[in-house]
PDB file of N, CA and C in Angstrom:
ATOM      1  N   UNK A   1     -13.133 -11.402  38.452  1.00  0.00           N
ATOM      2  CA  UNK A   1     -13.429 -10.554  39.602  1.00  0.00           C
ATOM      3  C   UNK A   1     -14.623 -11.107  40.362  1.00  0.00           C
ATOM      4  N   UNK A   2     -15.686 -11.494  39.658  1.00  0.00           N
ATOM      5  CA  UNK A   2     -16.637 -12.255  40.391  1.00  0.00           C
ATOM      6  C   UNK A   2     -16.702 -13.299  40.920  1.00  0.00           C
ATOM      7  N   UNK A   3     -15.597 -14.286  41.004  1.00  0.00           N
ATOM      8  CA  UNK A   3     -14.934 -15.111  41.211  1.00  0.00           C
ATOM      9  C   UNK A   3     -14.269 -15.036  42.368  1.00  0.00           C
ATOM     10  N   UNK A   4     -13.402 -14.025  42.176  1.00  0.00           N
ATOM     11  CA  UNK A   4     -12.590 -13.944  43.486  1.00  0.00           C
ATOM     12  C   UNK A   4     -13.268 -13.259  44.826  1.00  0.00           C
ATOM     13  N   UNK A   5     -14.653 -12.389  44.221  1.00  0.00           N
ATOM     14  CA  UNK A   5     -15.693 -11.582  44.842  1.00  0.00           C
ATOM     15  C   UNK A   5     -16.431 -13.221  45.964  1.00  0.00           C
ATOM     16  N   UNK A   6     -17.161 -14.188  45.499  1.00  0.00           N
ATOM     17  CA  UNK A   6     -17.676 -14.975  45.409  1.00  0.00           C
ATOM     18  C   UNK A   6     -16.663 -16.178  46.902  1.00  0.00           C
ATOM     19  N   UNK A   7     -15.331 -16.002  46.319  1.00  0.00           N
ATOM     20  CA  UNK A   7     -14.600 -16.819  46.978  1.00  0.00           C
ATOM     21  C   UNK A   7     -14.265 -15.708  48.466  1.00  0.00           C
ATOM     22  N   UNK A   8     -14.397 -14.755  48.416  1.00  0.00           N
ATOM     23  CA  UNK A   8     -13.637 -13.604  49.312  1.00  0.00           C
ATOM     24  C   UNK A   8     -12.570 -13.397  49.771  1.00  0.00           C
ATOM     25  N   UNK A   9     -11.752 -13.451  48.030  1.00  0.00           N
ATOM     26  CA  UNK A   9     -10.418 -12.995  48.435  1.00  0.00           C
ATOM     27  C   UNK A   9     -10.311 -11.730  48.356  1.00  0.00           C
ATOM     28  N   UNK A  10      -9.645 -11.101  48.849  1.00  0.00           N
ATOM     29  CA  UNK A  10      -8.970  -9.388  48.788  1.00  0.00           C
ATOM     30  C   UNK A  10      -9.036  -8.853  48.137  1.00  0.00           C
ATOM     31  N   UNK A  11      -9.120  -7.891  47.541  1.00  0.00           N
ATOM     32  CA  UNK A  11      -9.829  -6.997  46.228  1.00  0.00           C
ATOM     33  C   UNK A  11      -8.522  -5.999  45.905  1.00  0.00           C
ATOM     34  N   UNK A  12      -8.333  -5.862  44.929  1.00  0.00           N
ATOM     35  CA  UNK A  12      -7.462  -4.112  44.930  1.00  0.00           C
ATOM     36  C   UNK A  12      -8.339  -3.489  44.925  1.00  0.00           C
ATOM     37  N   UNK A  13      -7.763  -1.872  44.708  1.00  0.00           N
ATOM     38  CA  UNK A  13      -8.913  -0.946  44.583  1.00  0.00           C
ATOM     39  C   UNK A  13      -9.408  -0.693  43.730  1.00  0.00           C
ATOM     40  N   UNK A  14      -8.467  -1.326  42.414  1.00  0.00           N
ATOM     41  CA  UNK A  14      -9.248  -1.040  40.774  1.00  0.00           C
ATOM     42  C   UNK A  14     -10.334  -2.194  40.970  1.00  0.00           C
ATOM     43  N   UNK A  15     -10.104  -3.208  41.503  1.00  0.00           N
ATOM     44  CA  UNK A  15     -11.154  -4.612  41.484  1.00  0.00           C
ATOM     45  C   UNK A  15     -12.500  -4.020  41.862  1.00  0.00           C
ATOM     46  N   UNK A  16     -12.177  -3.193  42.846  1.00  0.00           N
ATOM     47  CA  UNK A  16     -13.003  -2.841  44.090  1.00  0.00           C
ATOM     48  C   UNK A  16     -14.190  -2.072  43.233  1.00  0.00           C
ATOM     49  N   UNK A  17     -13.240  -0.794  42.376  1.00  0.00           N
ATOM     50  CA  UNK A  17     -14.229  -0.348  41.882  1.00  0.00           C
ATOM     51  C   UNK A  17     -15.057  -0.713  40.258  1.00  0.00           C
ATOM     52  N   UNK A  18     -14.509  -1.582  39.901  1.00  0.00           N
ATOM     53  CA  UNK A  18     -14.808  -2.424  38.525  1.00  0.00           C
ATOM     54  C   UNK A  18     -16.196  -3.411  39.154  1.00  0.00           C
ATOM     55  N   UNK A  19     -16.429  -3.605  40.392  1.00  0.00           N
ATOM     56  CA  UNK A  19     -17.138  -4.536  41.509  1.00  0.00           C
ATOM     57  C   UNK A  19     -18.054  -2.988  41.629  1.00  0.00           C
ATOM     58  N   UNK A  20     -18.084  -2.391  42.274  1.00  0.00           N
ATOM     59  CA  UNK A  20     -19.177  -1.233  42.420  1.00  0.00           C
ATOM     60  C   UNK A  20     -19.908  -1.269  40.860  1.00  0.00           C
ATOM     61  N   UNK A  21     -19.282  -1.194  39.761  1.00  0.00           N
ATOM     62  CA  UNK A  21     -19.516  -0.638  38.698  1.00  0.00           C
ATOM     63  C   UNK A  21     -20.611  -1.490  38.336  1.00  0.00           C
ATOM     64  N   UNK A  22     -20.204  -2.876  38.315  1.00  0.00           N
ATOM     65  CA  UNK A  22     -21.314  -4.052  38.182  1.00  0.00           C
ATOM     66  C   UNK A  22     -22.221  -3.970  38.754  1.00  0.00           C
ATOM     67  N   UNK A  23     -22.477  -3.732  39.996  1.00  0.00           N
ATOM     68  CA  UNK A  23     -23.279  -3.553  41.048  1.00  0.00           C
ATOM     69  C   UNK A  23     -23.977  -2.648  40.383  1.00  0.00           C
ATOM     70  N   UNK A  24     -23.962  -1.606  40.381  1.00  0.00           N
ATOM     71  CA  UNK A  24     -24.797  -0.667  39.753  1.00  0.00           C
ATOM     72  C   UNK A  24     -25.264  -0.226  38.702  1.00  0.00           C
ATOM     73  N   UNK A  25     -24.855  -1.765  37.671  1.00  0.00           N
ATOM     74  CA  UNK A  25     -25.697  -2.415  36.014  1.00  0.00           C
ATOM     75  C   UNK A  25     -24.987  -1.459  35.435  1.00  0.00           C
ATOM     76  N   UNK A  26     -23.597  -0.867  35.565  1.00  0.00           N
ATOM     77  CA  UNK A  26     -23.182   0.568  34.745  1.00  0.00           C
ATOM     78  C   UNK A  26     -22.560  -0.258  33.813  1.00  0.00           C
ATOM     79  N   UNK A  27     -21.840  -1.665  33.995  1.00  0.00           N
ATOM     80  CA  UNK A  27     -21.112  -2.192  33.135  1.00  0.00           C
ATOM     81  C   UNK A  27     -21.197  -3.529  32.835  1.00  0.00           C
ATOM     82  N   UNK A  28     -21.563  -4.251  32.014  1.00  0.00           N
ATOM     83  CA  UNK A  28     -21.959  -5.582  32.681  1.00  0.00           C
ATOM     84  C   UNK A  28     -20.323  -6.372  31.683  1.00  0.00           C
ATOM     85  N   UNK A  29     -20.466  -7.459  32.301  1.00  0.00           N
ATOM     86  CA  UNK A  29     -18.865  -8.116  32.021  1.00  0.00           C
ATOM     87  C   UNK A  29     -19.444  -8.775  30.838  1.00  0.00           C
ATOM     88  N   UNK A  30     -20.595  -9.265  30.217  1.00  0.00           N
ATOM     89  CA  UNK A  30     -20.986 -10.070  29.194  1.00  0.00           C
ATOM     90  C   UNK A  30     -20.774  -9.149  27.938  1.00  0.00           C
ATOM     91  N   UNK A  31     -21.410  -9.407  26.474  1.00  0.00           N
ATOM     92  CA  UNK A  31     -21.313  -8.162  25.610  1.00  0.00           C
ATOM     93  C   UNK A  31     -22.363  -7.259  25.468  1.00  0.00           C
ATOM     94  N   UNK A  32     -21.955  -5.915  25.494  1.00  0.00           N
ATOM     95  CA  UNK A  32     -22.650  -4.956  25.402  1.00  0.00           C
ATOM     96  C   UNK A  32     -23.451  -5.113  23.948  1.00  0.00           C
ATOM     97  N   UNK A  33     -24.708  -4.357  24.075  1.00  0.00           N
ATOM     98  CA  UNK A  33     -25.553  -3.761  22.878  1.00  0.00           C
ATOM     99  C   UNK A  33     -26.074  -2.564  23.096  1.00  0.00           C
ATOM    100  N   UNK A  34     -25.694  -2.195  22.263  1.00  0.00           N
ATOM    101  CA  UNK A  34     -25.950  -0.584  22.442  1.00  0.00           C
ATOM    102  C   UNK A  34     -27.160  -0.151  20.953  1.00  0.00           C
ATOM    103  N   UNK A  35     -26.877  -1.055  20.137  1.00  0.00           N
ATOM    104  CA  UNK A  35     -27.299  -0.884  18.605  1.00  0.00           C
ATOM    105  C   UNK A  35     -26.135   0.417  17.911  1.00  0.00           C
ATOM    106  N   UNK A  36     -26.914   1.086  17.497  1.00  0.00           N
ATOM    107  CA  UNK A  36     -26.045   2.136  16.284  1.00  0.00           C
ATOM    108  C   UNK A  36     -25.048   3.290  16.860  1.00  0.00           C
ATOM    109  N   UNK A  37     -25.751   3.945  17.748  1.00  0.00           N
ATOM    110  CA  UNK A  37     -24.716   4.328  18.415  1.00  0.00           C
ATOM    111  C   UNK A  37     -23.589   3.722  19.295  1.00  0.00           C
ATOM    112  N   UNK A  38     -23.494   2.754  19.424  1.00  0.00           N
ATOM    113  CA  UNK A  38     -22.594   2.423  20.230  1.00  0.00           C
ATOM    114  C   UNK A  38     -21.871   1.624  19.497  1.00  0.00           C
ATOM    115  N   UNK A  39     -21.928   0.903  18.183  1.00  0.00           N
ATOM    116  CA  UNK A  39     -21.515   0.830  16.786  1.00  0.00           C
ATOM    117  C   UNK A  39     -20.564   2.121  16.322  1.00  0.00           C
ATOM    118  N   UNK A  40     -21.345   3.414  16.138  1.00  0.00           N
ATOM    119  CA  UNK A  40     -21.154   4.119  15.410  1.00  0.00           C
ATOM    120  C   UNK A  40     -20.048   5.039  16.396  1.00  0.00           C
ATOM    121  N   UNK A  41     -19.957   4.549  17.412  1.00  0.00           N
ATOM    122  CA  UNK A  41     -18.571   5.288  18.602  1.00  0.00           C
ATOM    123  C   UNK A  41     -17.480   4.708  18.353  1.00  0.00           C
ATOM    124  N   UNK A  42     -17.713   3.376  18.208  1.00  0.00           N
ATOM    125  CA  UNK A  42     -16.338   2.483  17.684  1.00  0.00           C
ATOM    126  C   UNK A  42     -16.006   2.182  16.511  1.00  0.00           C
ATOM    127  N   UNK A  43     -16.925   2.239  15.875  1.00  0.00           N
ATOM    128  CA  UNK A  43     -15.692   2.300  14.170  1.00  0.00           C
ATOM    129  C   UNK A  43     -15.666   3.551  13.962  1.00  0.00           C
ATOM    130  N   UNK A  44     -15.007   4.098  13.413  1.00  0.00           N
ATOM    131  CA  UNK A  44     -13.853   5.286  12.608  1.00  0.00           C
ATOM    132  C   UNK A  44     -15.112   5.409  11.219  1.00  0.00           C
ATOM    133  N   UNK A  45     -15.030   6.664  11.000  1.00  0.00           N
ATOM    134  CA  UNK A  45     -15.664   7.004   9.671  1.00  0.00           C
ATOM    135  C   UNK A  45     -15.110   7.099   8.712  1.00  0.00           C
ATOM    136  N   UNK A  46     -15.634   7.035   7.321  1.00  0.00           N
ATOM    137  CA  UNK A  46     -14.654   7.243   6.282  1.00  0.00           C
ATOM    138  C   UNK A  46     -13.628   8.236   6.189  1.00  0.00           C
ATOM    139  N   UNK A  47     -14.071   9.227   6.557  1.00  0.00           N
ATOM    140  CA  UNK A  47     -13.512  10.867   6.576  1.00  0.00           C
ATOM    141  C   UNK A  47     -12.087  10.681   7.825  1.00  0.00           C
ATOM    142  N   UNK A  48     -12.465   9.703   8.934  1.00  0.00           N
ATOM    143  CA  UNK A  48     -11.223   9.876   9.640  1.00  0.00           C
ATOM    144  C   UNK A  48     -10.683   8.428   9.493  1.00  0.00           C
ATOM    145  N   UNK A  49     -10.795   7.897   8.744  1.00  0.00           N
ATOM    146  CA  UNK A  49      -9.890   6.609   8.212  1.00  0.00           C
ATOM    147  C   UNK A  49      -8.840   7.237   7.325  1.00  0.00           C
ATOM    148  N   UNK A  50      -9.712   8.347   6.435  1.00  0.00           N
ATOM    149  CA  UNK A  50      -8.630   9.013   4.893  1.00  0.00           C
ATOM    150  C   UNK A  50      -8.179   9.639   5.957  1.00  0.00           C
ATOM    151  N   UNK A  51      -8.273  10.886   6.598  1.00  0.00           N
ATOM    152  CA  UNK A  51      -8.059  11.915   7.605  1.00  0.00           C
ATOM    153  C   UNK A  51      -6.575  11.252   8.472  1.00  0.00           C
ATOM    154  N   UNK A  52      -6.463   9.849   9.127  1.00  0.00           N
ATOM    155  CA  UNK A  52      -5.505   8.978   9.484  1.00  0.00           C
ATOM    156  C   UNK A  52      -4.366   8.525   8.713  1.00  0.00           C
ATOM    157  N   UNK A  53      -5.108   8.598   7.170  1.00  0.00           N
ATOM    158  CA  UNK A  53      -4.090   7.435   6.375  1.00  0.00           C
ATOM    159  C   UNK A  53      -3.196   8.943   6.048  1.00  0.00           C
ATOM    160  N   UNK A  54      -3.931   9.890   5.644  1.00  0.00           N
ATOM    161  CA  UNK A  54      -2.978  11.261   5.833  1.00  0.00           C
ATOM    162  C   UNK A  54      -1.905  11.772   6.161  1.00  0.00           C
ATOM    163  N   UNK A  55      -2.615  11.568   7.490  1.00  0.00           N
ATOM    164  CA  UNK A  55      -1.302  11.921   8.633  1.00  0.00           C
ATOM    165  C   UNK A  55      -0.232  10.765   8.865  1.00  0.00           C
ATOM    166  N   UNK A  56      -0.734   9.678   8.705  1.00  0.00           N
ATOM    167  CA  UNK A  56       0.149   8.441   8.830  1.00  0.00           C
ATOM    168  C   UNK A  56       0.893   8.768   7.664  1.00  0.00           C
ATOM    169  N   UNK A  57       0.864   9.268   6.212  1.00  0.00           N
ATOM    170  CA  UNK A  57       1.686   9.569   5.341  1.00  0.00           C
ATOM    171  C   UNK A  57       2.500  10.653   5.508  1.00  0.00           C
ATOM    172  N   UNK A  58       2.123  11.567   5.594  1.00  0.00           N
ATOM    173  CA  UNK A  58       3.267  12.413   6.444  1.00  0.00           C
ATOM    174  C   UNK A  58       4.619  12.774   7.032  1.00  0.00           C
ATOM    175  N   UNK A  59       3.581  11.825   8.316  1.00  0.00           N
ATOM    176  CA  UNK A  59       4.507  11.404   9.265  1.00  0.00           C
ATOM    177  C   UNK A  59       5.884  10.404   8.831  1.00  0.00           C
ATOM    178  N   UNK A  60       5.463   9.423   7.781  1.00  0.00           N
ATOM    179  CA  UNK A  60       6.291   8.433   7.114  1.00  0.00           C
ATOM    180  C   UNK A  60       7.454   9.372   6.185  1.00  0.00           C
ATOM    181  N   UNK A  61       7.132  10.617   5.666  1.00  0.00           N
ATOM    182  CA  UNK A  61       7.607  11.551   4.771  1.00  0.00           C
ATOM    183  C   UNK A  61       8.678  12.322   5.319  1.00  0.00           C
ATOM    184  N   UNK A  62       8.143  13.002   6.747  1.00  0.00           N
ATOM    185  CA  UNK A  62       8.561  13.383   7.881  1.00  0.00           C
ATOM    186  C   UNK A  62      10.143  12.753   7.833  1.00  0.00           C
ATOM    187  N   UNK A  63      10.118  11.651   8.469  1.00  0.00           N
ATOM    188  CA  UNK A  63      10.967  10.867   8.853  1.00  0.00           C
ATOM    189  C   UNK A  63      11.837   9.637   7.569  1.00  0.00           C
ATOM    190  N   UNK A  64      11.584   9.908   6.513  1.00  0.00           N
ATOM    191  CA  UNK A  64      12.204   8.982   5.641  1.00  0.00           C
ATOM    192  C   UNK A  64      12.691  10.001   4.105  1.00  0.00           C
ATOM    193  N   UNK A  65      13.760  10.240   3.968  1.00  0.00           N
ATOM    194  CA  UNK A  65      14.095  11.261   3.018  1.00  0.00           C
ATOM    195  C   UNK A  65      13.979  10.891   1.391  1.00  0.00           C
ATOM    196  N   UNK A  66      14.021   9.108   1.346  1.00  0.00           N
ATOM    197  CA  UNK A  66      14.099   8.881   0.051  1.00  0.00           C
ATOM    198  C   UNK A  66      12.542   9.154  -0.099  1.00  0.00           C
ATOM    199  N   UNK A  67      10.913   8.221   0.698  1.00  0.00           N
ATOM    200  CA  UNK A  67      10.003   8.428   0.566  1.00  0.00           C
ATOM    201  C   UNK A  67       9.401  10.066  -0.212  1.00  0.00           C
ATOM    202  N   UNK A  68      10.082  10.899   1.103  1.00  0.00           N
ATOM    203  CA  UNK A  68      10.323  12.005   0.720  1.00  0.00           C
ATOM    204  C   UNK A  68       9.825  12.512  -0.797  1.00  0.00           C
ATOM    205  N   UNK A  69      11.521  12.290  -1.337  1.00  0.00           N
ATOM    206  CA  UNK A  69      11.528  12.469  -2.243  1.00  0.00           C
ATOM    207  C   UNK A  69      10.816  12.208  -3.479  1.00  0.00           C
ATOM    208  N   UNK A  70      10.677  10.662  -3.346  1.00  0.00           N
ATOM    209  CA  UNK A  70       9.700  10.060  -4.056  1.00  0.00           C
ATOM    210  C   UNK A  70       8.329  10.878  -4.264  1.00  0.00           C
ATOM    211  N   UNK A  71       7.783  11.317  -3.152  1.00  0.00           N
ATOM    212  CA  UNK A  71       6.791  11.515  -2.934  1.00  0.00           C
ATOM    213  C   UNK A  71       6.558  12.774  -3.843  1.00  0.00           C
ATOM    214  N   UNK A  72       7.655  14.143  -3.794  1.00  0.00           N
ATOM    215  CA  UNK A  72       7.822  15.304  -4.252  1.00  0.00           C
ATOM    216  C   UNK A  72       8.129  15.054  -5.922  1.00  0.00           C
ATOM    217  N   UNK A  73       8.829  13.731  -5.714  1.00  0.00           N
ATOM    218  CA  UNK A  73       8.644  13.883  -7.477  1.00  0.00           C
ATOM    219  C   UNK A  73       7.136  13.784  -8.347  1.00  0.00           C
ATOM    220  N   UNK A  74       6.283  13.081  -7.653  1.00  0.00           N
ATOM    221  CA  UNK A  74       5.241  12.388  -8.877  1.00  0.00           C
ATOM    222  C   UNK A  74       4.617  13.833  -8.245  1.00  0.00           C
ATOM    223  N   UNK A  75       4.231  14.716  -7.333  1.00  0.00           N
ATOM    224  CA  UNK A  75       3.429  15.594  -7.422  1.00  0.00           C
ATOM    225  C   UNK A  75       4.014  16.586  -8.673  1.00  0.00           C
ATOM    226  N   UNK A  76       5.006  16.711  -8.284  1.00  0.00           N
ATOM    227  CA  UNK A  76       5.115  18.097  -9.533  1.00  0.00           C
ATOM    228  C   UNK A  76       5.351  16.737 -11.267  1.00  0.00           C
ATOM    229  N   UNK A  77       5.107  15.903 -11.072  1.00  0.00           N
ATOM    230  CA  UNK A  77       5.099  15.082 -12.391  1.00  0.00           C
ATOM    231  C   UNK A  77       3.382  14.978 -12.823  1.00  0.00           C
ATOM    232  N   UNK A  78       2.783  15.112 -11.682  1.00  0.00           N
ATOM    233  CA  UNK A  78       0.807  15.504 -11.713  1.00  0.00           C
ATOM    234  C   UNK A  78       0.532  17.462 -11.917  1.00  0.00           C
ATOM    235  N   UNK A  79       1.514  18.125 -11.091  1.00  0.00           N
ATOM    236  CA  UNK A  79       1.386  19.335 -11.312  1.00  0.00           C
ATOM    237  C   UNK A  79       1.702  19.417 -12.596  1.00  0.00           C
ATOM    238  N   UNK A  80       2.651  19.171 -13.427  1.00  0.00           N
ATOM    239  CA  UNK A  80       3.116  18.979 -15.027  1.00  0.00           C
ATOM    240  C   UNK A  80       2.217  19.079 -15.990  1.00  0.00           C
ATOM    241  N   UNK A  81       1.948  17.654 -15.505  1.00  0.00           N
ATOM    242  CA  UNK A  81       0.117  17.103 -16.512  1.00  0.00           C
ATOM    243  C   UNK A  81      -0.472  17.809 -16.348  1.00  0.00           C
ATOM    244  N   UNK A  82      -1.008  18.948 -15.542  1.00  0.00           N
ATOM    245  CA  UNK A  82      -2.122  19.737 -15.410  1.00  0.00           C
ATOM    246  C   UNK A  82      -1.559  21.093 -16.096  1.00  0.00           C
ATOM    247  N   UNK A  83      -0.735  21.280 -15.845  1.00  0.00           N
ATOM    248  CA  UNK A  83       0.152  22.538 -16.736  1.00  0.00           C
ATOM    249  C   UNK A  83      -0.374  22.344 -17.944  1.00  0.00           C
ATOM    250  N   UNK A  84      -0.082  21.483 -18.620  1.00  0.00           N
ATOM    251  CA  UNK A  84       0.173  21.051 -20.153  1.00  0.00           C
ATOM    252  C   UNK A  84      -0.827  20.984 -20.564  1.00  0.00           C
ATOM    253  N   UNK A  85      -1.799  20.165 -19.753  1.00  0.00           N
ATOM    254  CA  UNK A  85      -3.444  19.977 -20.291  1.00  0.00           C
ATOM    255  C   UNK A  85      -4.291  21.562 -20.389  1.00  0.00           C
ATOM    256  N   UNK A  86      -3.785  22.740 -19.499  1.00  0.00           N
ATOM    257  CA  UNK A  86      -4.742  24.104 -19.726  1.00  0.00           C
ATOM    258  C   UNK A  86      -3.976  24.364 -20.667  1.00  0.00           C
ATOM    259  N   UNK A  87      -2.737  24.747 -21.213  1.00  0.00           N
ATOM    260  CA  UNK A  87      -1.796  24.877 -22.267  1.00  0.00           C
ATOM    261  C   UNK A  87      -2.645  24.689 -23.563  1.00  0.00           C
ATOM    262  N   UNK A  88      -2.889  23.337 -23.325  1.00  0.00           N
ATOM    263  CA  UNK A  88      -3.214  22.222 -24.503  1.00  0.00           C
ATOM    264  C   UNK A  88      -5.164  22.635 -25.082  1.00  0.00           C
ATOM    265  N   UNK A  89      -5.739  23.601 -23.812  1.00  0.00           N
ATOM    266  CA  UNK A  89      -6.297  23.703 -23.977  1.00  0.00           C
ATOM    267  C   UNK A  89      -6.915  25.218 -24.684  1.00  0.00           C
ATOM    268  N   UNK A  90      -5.739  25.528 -24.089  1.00  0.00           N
ATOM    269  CA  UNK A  90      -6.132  27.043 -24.843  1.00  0.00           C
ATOM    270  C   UNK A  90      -5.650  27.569 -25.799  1.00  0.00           C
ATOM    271  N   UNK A  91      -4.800  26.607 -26.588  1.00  0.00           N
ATOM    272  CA  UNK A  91      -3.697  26.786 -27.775  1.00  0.00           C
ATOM    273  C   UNK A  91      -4.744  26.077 -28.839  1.00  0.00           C
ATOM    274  N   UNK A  92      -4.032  26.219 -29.892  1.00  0.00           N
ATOM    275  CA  UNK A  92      -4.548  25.285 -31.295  1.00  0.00           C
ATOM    276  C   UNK A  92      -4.957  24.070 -31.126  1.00  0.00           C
ATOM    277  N   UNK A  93      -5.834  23.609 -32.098  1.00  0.00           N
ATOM    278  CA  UNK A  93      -6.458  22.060 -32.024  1.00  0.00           C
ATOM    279  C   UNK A  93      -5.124  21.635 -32.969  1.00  0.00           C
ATOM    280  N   UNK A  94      -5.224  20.320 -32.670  1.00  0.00           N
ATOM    281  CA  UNK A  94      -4.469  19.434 -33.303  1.00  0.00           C
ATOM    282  C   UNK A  94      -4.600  18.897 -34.395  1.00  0.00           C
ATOM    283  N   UNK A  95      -3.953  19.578 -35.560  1.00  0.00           N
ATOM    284  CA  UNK A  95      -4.434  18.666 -36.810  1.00  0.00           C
ATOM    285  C   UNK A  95      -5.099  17.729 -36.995  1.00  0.00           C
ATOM    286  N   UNK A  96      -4.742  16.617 -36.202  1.00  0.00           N
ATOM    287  CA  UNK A  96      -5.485  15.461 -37.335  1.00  0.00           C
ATOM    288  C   UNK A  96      -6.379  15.586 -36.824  1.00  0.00           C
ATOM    289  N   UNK A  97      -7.320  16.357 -35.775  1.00  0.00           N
ATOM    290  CA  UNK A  97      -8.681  16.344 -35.853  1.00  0.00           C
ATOM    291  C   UNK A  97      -9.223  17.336 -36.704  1.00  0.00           C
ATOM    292  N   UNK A  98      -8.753  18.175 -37.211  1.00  0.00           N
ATOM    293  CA  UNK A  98      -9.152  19.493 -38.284  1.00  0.00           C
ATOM    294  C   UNK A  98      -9.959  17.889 -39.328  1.00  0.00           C
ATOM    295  N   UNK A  99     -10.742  18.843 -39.672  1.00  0.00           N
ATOM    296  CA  UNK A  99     -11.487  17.818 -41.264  1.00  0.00           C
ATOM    297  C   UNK A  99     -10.631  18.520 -42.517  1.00  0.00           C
ATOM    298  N   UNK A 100     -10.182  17.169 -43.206  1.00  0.00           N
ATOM    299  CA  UNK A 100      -8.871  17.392 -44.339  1.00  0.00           C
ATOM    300  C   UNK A 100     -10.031  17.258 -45.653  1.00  0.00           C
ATOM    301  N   UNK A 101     -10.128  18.308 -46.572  1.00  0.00           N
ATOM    302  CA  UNK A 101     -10.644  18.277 -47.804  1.00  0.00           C
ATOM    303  C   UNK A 101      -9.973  17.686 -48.711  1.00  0.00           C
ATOM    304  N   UNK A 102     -10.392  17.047 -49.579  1.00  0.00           N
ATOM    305  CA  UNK A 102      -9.765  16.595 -50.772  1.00  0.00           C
ATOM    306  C   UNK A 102      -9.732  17.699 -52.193  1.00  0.00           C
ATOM    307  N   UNK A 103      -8.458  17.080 -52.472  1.00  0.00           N
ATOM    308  CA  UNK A 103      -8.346  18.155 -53.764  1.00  0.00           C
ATOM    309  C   UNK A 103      -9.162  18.009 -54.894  1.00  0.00           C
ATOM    310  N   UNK A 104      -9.667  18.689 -56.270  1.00  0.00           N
ATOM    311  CA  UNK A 104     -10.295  17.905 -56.873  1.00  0.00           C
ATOM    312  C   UNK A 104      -9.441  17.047 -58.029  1.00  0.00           C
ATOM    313  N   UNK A 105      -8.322  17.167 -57.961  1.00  0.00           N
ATOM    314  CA  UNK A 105      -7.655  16.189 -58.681  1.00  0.00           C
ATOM    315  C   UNK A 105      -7.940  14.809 -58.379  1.00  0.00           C
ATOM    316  N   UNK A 106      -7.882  14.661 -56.599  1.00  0.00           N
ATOM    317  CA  UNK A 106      -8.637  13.343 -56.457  1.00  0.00           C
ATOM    318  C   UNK A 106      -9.832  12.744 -56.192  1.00  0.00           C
ATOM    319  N   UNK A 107     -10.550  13.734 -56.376  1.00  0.00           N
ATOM    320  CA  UNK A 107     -11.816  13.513 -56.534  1.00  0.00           C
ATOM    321  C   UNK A 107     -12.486  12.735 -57.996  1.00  0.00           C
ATOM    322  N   UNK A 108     -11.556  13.249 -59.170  1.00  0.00           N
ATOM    323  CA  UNK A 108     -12.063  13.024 -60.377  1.00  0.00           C
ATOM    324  C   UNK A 108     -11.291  11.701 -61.055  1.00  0.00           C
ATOM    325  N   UNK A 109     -10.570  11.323 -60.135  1.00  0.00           N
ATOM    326  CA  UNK A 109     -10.027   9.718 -60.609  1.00  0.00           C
ATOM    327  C   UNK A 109     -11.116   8.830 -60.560  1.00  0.00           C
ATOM    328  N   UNK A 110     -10.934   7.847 -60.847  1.00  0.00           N
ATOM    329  CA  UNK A 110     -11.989   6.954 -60.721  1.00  0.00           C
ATOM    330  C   UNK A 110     -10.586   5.592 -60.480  1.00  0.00           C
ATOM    331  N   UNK A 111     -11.155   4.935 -59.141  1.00  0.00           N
ATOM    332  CA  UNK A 111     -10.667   3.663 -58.910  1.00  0.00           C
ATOM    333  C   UNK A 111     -10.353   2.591 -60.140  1.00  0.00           C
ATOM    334  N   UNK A 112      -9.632   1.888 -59.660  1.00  0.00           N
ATOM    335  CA  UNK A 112      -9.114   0.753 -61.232  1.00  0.00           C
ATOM    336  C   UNK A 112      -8.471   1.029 -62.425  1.00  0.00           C
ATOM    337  N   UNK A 113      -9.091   2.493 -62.731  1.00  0.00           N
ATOM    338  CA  UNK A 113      -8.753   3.018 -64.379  1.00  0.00           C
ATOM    339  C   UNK A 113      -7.537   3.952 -63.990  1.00  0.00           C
ATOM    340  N   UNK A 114      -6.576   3.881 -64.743  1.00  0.00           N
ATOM    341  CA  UNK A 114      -5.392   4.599 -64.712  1.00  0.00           C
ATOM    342  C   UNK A 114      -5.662   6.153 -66.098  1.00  0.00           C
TER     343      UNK A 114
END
C-alpha cells in the first residue's frame, strides 16, 4: 500500500482507509509490541483450550454415531468402577488382608525334626 501510495496509483477504499490508519500511528505495517497484554489477547488460555477441545468433542459425537457410541460405552465402564469401589468400600475387608493366627499345633513343631 505504501508503495502504490508513493507511486500514485488509485487507492480502493479499504486501501484508502488502511492509509489513514498509518497516518495516524494507529497501525503500523512492521511488528507490533504490545508486551503481555497484547500476548495475552492472542493466545487462548488453558481453561479455553480444554473449554474448545470440549466442544470440538461433542460436536464430533454429535455427528458420528459409532464415536458416539464408543464414547457412551467407557463412561458407564468409569461409572461401573466407581459403583464397585463405594460398594467395595463399605462392605467387608478382604481376607487376605485380615491377620491369619496360627494354630498352636504349628506353633509347637520345630523345623527339620519330624
Amino acid at each position: 500500500i505504501q508503495e502504490a501510495l508513493q507511486k500514485g496509483v488509485k487507492l480502493t477504499h479499504k486501501q484508502k482507509r488502511i492509509v489513514k490508519k498509518l497516518q495516524a500511528n494507529v497501525m503500523s505495517s512492521g511488528p507490533q509490541r504490545g508486551g503481555k497484554r497484547a500476548a495475552a489477547a492472542t493466545l487462548p488460555t488453558v481453561e479455553q483450550i480444554a473449554k474448545k477441545r470440549r466442544r470440538d468433542q461433542q460436536l464430533r459425537l454429535r455427528h458420528d454415531k459409532k464415536k458416539a457410541m464408543e464414547e457412551a460405552r467407557k463412561g458407564k465402564e468409569k461409572w461401573m468402577k466407581r459403583q464397585q469401589a463405594k460398594a467395595a468400600q463399605k462392605g467387608a475387608k478382604n481376607r487376605s488382608f485380615m491377620i491369619v493366627k496360627k494354630s498352636k499345633s504349628q506353633r509347637r513343631s520345630r523345623p527339620g525334626r519330624r
